[in-house]
PDB file of N, CA and C in Angstrom:
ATOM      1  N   UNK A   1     -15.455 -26.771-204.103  1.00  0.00           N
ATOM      2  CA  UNK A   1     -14.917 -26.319-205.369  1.00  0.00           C
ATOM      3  C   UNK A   1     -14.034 -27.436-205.909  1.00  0.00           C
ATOM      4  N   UNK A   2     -14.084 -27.861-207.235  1.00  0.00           N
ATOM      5  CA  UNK A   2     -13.539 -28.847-207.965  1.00  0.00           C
ATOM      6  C   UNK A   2     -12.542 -28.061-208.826  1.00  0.00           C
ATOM      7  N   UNK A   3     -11.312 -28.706-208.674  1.00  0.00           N
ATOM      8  CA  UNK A   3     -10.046 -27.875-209.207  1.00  0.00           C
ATOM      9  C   UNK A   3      -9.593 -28.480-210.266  1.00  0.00           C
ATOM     10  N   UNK A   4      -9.748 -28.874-211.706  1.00  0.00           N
ATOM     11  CA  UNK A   4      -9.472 -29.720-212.596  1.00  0.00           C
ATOM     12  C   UNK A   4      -8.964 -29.070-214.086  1.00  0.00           C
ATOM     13  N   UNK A   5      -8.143 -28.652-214.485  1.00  0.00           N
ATOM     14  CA  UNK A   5      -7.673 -28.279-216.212  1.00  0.00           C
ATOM     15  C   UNK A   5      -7.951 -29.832-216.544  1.00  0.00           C
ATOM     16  N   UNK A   6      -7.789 -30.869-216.100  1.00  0.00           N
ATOM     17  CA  UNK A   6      -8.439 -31.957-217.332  1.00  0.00           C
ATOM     18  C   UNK A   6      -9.784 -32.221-216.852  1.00  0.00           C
ATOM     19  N   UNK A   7     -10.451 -33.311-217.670  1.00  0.00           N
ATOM     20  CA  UNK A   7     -11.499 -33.946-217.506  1.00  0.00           C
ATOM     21  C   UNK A   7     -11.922 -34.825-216.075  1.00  0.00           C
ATOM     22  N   UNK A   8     -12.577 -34.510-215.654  1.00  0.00           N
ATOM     23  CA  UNK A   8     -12.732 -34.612-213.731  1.00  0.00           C
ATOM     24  C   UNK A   8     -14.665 -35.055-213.971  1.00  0.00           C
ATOM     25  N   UNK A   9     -15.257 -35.352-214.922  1.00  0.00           N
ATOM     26  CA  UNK A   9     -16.672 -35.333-214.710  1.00  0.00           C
ATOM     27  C   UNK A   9     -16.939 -36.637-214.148  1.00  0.00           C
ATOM     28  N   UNK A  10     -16.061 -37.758-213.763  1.00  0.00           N
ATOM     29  CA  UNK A  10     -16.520 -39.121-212.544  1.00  0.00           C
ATOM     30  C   UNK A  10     -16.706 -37.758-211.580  1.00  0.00           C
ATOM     31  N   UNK A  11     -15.716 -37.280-210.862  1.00  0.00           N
ATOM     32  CA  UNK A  11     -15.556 -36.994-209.653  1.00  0.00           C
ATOM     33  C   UNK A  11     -16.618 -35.708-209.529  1.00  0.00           C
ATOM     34  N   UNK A  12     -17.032 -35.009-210.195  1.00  0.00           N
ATOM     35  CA  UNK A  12     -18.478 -34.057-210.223  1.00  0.00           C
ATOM     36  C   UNK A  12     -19.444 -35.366-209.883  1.00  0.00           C
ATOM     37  N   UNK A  13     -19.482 -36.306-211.259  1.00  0.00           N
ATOM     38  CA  UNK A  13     -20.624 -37.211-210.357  1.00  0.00           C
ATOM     39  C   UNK A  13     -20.797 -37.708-209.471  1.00  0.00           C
ATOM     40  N   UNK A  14     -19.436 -38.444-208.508  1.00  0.00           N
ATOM     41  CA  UNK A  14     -19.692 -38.921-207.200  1.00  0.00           C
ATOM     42  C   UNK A  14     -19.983 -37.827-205.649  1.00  0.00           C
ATOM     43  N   UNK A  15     -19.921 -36.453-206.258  1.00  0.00           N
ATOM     44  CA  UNK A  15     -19.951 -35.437-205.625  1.00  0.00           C
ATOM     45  C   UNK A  15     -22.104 -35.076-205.550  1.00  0.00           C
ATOM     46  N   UNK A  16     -22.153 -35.181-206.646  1.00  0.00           N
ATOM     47  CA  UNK A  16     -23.337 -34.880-207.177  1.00  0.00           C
ATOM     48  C   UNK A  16     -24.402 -36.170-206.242  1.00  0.00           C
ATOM     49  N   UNK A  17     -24.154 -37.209-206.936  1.00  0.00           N
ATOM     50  CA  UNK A  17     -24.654 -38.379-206.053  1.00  0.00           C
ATOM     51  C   UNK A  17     -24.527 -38.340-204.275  1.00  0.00           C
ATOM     52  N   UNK A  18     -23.392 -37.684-204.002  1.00  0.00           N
ATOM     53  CA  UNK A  18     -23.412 -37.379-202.545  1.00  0.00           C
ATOM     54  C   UNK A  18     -24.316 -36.530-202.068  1.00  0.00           C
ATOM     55  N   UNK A  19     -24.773 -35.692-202.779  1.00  0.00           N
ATOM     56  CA  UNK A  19     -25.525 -34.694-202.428  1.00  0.00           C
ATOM     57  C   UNK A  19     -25.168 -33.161-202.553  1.00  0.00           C
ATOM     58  N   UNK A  20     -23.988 -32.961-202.924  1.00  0.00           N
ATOM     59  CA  UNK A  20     -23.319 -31.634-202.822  1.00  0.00           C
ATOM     60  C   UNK A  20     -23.240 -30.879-203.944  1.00  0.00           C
ATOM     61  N   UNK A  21     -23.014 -29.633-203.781  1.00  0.00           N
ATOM     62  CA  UNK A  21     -23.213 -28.469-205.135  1.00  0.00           C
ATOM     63  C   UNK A  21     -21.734 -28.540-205.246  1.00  0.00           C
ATOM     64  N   UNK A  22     -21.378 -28.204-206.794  1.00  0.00           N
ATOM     65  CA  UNK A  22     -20.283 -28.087-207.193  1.00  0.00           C
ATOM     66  C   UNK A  22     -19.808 -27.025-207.794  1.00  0.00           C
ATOM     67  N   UNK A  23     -18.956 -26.624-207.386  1.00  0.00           N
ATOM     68  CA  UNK A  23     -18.259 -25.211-207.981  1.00  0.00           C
ATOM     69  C   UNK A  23     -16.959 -26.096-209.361  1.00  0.00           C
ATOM     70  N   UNK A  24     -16.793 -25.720-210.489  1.00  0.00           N
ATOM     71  CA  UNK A  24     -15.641 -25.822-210.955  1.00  0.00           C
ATOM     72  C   UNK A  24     -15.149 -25.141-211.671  1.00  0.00           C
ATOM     73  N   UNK A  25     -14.071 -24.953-211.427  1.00  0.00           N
ATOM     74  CA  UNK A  25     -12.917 -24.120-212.226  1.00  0.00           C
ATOM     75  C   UNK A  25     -11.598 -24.929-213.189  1.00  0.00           C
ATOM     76  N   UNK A  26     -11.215 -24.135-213.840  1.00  0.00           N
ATOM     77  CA  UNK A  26      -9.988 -25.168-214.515  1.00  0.00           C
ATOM     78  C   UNK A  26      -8.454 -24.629-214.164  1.00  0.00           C
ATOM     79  N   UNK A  27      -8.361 -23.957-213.340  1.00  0.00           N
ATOM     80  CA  UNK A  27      -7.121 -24.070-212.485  1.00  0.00           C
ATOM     81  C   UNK A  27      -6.967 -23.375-211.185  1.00  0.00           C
ATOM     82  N   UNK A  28      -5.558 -23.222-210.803  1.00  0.00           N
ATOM     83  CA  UNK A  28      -5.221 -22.455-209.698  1.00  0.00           C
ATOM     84  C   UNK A  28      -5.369 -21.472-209.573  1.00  0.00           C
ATOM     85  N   UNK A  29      -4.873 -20.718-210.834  1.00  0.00           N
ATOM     86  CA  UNK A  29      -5.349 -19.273-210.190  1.00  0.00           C
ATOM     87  C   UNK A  29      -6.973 -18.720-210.405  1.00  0.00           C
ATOM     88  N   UNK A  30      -8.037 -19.615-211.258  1.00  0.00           N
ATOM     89  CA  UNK A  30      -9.444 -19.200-210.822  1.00  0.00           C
ATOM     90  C   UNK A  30      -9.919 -20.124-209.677  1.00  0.00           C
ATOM     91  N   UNK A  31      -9.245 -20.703-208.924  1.00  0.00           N
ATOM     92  CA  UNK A  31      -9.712 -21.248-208.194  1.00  0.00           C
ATOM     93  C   UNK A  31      -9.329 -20.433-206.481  1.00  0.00           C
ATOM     94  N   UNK A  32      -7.953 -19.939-206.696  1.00  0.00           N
ATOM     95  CA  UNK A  32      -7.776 -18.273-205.566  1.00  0.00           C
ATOM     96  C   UNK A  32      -8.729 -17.339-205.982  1.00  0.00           C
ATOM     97  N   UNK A  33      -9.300 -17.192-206.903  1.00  0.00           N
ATOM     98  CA  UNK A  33      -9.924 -15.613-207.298  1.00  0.00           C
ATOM     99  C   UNK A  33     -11.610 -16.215-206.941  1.00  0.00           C
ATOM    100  N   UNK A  34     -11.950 -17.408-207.020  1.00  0.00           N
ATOM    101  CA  UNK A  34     -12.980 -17.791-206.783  1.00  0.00           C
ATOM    102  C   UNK A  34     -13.310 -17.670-204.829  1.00  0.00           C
ATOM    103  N   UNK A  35     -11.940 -17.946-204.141  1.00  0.00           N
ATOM    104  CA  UNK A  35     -12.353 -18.378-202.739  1.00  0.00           C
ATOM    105  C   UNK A  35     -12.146 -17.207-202.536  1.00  0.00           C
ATOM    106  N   UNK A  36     -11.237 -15.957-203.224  1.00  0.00           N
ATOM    107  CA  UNK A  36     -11.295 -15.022-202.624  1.00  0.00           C
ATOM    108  C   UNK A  36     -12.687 -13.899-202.685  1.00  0.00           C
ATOM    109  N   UNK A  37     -13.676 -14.502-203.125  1.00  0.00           N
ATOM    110  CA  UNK A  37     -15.209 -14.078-203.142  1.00  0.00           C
ATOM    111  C   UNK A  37     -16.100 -14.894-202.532  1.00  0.00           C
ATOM    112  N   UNK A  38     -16.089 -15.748-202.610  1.00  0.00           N
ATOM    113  CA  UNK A  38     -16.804 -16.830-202.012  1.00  0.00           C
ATOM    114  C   UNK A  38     -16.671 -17.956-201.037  1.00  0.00           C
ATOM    115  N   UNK A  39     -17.721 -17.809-199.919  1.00  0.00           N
ATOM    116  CA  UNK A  39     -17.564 -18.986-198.946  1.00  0.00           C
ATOM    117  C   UNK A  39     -17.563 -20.347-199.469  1.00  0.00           C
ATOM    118  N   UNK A  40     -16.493 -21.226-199.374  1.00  0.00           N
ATOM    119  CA  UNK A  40     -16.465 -22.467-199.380  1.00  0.00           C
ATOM    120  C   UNK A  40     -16.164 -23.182-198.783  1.00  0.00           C
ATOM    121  N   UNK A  41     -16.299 -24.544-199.063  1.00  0.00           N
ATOM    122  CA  UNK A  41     -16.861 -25.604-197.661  1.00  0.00           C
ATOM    123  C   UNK A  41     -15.495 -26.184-197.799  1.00  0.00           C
ATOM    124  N   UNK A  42     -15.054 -26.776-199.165  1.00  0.00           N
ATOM    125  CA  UNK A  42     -13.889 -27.555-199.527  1.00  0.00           C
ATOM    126  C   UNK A  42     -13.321 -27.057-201.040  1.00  0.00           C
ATOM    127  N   UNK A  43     -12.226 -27.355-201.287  1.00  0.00           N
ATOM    128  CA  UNK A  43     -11.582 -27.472-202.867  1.00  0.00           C
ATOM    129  C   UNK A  43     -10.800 -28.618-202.753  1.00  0.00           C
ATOM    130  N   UNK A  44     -11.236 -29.645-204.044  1.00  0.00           N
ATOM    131  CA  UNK A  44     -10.765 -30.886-204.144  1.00  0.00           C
ATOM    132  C   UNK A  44      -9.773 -30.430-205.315  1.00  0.00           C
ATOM    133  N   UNK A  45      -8.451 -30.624-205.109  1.00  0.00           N
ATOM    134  CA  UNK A  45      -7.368 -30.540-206.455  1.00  0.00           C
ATOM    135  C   UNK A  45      -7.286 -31.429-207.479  1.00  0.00           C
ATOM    136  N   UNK A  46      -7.690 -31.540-208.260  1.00  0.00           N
ATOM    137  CA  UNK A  46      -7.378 -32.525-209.418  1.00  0.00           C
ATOM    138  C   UNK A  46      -5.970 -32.283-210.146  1.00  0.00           C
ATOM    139  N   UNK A  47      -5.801 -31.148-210.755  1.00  0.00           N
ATOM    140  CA  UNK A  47      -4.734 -30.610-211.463  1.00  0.00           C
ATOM    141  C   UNK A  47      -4.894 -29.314-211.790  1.00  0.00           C
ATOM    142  N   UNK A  48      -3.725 -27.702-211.480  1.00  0.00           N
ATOM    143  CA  UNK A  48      -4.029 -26.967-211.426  1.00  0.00           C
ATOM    144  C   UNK A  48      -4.015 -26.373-212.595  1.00  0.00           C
ATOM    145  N   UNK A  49      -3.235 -26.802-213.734  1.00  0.00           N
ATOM    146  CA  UNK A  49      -2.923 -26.092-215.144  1.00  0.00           C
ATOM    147  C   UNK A  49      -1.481 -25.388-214.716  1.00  0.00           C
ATOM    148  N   UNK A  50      -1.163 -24.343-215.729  1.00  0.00           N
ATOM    149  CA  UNK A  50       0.283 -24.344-215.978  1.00  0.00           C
ATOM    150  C   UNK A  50       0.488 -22.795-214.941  1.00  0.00           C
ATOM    151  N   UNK A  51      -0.353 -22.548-214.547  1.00  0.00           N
ATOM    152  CA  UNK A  51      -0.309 -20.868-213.834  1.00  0.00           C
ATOM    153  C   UNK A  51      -0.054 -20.928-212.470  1.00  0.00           C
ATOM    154  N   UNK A  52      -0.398 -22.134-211.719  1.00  0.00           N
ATOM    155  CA  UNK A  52       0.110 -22.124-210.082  1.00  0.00           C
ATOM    156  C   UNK A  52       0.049 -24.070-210.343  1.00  0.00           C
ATOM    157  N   UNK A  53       0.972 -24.549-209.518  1.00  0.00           N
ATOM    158  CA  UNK A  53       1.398 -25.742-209.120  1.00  0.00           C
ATOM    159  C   UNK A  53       0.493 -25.889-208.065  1.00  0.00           C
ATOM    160  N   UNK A  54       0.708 -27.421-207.520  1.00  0.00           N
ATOM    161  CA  UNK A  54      -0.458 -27.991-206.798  1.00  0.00           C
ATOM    162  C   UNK A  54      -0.138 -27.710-205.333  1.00  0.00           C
ATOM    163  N   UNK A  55       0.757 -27.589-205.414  1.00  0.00           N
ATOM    164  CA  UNK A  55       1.605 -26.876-203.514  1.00  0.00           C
ATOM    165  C   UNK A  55       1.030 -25.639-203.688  1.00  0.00           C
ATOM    166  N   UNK A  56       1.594 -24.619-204.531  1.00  0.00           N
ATOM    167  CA  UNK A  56       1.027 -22.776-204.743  1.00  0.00           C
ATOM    168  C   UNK A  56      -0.358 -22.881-204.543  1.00  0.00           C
ATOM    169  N   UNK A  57      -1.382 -23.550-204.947  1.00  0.00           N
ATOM    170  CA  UNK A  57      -2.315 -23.422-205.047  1.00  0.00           C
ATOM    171  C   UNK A  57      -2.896 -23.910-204.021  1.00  0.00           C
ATOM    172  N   UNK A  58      -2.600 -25.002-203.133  1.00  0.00           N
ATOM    173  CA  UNK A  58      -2.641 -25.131-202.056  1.00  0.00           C
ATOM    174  C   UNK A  58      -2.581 -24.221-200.809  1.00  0.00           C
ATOM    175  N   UNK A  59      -1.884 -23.646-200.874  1.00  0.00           N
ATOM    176  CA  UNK A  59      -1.386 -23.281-199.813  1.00  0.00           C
ATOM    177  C   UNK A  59      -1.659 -21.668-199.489  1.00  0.00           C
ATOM    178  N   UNK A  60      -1.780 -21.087-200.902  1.00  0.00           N
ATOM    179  CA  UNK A  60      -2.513 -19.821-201.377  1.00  0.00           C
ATOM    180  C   UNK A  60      -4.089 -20.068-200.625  1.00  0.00           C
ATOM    181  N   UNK A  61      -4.395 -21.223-201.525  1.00  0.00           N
ATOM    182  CA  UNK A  61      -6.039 -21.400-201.160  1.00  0.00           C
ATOM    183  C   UNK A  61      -6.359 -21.497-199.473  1.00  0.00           C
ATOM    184  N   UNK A  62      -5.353 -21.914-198.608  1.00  0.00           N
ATOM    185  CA  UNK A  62      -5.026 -22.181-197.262  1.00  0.00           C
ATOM    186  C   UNK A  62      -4.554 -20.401-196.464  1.00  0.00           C
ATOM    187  N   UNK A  63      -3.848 -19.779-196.910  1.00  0.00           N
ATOM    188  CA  UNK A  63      -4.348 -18.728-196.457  1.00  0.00           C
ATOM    189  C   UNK A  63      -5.158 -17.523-196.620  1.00  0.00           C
ATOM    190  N   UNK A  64      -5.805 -17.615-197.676  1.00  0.00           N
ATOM    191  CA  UNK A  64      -6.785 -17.171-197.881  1.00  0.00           C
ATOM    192  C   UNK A  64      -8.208 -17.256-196.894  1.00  0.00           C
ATOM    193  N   UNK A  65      -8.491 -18.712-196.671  1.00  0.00           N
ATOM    194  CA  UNK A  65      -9.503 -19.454-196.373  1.00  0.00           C
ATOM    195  C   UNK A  65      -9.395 -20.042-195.443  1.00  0.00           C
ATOM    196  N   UNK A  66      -8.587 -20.309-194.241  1.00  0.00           N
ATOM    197  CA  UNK A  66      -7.846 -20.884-193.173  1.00  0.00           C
ATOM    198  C   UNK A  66      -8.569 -22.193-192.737  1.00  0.00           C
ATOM    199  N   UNK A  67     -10.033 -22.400-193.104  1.00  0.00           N
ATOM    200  CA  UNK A  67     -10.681 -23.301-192.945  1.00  0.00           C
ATOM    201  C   UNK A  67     -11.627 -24.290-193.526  1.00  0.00           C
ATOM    202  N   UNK A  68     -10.990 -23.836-194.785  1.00  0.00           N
ATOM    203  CA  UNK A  68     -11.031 -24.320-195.747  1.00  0.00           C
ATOM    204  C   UNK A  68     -10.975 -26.033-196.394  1.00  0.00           C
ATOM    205  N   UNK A  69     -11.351 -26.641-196.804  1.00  0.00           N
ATOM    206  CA  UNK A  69     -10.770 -28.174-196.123  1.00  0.00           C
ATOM    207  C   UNK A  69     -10.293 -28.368-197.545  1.00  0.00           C
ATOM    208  N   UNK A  70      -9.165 -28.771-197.496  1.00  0.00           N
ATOM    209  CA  UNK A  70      -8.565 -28.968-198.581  1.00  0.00           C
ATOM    210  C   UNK A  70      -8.616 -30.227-199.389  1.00  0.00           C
ATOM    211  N   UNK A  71      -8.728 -30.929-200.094  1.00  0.00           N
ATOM    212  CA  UNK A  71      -8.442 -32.474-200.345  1.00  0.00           C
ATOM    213  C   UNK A  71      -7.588 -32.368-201.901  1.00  0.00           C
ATOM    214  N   UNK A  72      -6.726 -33.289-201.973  1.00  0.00           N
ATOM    215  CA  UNK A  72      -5.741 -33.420-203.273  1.00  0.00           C
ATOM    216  C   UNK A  72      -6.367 -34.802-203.544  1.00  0.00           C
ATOM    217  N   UNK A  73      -6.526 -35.233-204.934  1.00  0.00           N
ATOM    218  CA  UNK A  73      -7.039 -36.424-205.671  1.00  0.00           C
ATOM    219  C   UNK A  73      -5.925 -36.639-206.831  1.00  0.00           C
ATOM    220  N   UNK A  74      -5.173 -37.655-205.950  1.00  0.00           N
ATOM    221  CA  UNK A  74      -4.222 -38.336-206.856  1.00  0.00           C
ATOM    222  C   UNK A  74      -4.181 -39.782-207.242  1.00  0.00           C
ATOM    223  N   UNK A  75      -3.387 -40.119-208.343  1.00  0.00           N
ATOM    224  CA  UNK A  75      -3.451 -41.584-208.674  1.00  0.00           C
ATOM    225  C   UNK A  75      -3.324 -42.203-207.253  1.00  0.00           C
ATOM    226  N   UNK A  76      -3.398 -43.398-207.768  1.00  0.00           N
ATOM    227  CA  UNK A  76      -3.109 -44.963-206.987  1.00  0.00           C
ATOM    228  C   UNK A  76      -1.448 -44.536-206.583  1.00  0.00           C
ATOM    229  N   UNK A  77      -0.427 -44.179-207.551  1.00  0.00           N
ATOM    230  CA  UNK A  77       0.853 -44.363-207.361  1.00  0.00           C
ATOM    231  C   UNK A  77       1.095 -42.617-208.325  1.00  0.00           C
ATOM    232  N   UNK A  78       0.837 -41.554-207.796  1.00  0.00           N
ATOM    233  CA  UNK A  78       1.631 -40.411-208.040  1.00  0.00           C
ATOM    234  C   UNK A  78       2.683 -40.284-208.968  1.00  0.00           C
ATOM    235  N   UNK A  79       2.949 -39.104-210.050  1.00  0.00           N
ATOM    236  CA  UNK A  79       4.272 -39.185-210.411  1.00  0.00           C
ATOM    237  C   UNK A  79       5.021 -38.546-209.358  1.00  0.00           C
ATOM    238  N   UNK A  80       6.304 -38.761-209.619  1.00  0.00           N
ATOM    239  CA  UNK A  80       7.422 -37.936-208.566  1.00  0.00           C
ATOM    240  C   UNK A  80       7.359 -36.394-208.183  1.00  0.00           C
ATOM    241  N   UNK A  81       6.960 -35.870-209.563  1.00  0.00           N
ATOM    242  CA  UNK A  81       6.959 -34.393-208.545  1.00  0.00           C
ATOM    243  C   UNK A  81       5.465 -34.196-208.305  1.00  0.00           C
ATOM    244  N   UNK A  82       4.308 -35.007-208.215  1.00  0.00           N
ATOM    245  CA  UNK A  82       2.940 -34.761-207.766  1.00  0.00           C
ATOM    246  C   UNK A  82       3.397 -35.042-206.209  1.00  0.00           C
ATOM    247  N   UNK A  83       4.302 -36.810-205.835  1.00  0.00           N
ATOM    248  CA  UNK A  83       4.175 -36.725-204.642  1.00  0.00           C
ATOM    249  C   UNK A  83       5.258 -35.838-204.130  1.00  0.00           C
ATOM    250  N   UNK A  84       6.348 -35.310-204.608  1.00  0.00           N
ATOM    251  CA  UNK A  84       6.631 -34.394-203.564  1.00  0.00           C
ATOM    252  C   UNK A  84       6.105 -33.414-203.382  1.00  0.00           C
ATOM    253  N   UNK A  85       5.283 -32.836-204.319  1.00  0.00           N
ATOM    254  CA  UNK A  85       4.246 -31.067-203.883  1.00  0.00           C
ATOM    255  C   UNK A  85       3.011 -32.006-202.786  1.00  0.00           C
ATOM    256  N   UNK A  86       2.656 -33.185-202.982  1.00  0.00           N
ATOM    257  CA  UNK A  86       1.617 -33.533-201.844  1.00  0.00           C
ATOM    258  C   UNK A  86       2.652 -33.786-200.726  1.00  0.00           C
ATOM    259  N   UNK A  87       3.772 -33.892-200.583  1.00  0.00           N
ATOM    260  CA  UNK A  87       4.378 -33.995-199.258  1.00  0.00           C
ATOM    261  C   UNK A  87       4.565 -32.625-198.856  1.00  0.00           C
ATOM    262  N   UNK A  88       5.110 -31.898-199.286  1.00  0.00           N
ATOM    263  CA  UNK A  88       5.029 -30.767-199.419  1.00  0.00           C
ATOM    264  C   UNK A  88       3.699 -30.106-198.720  1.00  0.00           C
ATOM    265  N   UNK A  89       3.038 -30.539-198.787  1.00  0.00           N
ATOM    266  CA  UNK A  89       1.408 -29.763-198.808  1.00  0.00           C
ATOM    267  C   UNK A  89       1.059 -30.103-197.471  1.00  0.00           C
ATOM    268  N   UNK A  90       1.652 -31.538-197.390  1.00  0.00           N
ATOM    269  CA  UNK A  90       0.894 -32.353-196.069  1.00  0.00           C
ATOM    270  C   UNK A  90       2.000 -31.492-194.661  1.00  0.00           C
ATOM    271  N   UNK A  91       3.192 -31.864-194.998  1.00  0.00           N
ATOM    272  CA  UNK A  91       4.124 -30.933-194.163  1.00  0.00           C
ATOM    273  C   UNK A  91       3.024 -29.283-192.978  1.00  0.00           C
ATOM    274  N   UNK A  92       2.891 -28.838-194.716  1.00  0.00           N
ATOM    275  CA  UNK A  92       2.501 -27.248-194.179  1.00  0.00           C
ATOM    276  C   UNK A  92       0.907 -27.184-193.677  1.00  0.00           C
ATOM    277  N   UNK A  93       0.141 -28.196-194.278  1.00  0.00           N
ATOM    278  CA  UNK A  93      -1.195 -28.109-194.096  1.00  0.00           C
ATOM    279  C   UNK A  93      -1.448 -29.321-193.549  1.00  0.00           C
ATOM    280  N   UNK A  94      -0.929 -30.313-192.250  1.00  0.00           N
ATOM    281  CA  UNK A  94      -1.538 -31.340-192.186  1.00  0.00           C
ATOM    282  C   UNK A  94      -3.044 -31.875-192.203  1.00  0.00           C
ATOM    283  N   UNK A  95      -3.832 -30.947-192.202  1.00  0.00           N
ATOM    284  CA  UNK A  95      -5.444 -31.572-191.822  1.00  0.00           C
ATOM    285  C   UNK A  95      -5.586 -31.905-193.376  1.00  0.00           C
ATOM    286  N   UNK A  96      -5.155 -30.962-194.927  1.00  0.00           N
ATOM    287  CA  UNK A  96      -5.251 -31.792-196.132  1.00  0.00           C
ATOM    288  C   UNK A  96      -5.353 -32.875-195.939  1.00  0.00           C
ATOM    289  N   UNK A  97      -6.220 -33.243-197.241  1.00  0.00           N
ATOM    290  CA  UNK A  97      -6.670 -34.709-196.948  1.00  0.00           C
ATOM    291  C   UNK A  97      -5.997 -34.822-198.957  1.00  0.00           C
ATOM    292  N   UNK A  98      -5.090 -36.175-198.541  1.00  0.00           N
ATOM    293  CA  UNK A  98      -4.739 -36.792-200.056  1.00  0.00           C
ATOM    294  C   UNK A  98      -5.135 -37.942-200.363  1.00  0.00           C
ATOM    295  N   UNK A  99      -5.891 -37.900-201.446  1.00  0.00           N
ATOM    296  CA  UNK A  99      -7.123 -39.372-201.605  1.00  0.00           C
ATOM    297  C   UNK A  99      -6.962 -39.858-203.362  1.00  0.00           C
ATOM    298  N   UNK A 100      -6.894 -40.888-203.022  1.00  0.00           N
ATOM    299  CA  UNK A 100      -7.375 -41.537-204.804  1.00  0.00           C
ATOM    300  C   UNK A 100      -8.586 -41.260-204.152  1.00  0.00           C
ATOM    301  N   UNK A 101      -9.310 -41.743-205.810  1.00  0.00           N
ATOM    302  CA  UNK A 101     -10.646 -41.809-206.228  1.00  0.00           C
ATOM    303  C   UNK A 101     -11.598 -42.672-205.736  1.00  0.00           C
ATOM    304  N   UNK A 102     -11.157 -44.261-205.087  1.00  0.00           N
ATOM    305  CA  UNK A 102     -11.882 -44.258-204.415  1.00  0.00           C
ATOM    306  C   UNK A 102     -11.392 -44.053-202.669  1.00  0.00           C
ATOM    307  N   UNK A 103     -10.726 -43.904-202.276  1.00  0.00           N
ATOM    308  CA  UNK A 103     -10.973 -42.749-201.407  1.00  0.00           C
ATOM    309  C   UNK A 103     -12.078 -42.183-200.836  1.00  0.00           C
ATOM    310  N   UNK A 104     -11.673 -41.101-202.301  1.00  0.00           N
ATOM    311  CA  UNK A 104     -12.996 -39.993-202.029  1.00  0.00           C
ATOM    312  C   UNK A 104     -14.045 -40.671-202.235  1.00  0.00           C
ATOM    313  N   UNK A 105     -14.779 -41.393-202.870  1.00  0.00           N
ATOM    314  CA  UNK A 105     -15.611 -42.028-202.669  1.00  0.00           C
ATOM    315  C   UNK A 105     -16.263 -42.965-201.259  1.00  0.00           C
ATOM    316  N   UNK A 106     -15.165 -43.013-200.929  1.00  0.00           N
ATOM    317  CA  UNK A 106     -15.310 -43.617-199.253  1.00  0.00           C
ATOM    318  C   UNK A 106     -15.623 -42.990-198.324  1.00  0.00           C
ATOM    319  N   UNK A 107     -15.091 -41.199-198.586  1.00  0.00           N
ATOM    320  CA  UNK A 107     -14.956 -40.482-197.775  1.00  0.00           C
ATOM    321  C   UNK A 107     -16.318 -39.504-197.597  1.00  0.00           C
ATOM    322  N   UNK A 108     -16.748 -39.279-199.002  1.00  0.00           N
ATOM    323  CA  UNK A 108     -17.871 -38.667-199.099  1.00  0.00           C
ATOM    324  C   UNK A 108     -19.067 -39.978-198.840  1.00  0.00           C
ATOM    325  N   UNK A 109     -19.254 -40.879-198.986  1.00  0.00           N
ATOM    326  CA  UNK A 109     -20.294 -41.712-198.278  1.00  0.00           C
ATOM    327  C   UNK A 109     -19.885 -41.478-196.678  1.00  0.00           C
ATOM    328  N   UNK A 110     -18.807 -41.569-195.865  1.00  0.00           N
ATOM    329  CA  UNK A 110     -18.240 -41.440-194.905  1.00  0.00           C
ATOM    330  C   UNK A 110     -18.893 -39.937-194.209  1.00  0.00           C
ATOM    331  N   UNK A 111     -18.603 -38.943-195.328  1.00  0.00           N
ATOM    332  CA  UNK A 111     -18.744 -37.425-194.575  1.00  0.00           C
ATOM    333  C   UNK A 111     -20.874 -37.434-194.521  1.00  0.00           C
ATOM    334  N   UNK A 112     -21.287 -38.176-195.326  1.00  0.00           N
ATOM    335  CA  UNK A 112     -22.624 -37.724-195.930  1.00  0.00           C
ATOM    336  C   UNK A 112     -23.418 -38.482-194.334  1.00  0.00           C
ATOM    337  N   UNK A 113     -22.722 -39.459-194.244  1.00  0.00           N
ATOM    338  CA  UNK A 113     -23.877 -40.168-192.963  1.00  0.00           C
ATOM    339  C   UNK A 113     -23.615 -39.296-191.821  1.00  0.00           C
ATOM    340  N   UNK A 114     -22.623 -38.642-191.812  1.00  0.00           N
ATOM    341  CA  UNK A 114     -22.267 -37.718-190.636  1.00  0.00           C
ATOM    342  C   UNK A 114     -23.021 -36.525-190.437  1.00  0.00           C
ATOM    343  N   UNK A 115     -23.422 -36.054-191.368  1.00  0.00           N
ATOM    344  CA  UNK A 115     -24.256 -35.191-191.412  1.00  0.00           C
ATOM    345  C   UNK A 115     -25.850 -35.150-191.027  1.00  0.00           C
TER     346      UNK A 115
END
């Protein structure tokens, strides 16, 4: 599941090119109401919109889904309160994974040969 209120369509495509189906929503709270129906593999955070913050939504989505694999997609250099809700996040959820873009790009060529 792709978690984005802005424009996120690179990161659908490098998802797409990986091979994977994409769920997206445009914030936090359809993105709890989504896992709370449906099995999912991962939710990548882009930005949640103004209804749950990127920690709430985190961490909601984390007990909901306990196995859930989480990943946050942030700049190169974070603003201040992005990196403290990703410290924040990493604290309570260490297996989250916090990635720039290419990153994830590294990671999903990375996860795809594994398979």
């Amino acid at each position: 599941m792709l978690v984005g209120s802005r424009a996120c369509v690179h990161v659908e495509e490098l998802f797409a090119r990986a091979g994977y189906y994409v769920v997206k929503v445009h914030d936090g709270v359809a993105a709890v109401e989504r896992a709370r129906h449906e099995s999912l593999r991962a939710a990548v955070l882009i930005s949640t919109g103004r209804g749950m913050d990127l920690a709430e939504t985190a961490l909601t989505l984390r007990d909901i889904a306990p196995s859930l694999e989480i990943i946050i997609l942030v700049d190169r250099k974070p603003a201040e309160e992005t990196a403290r809700q990703t410290d924040a996040i990493f604290r309570a959820i260490p297996q989250a994974k916090i990635l720039t873009q290419a990153d994830l790009n590294n990671y999903l060529a990375f996860s795809k040969r594994m398979t």
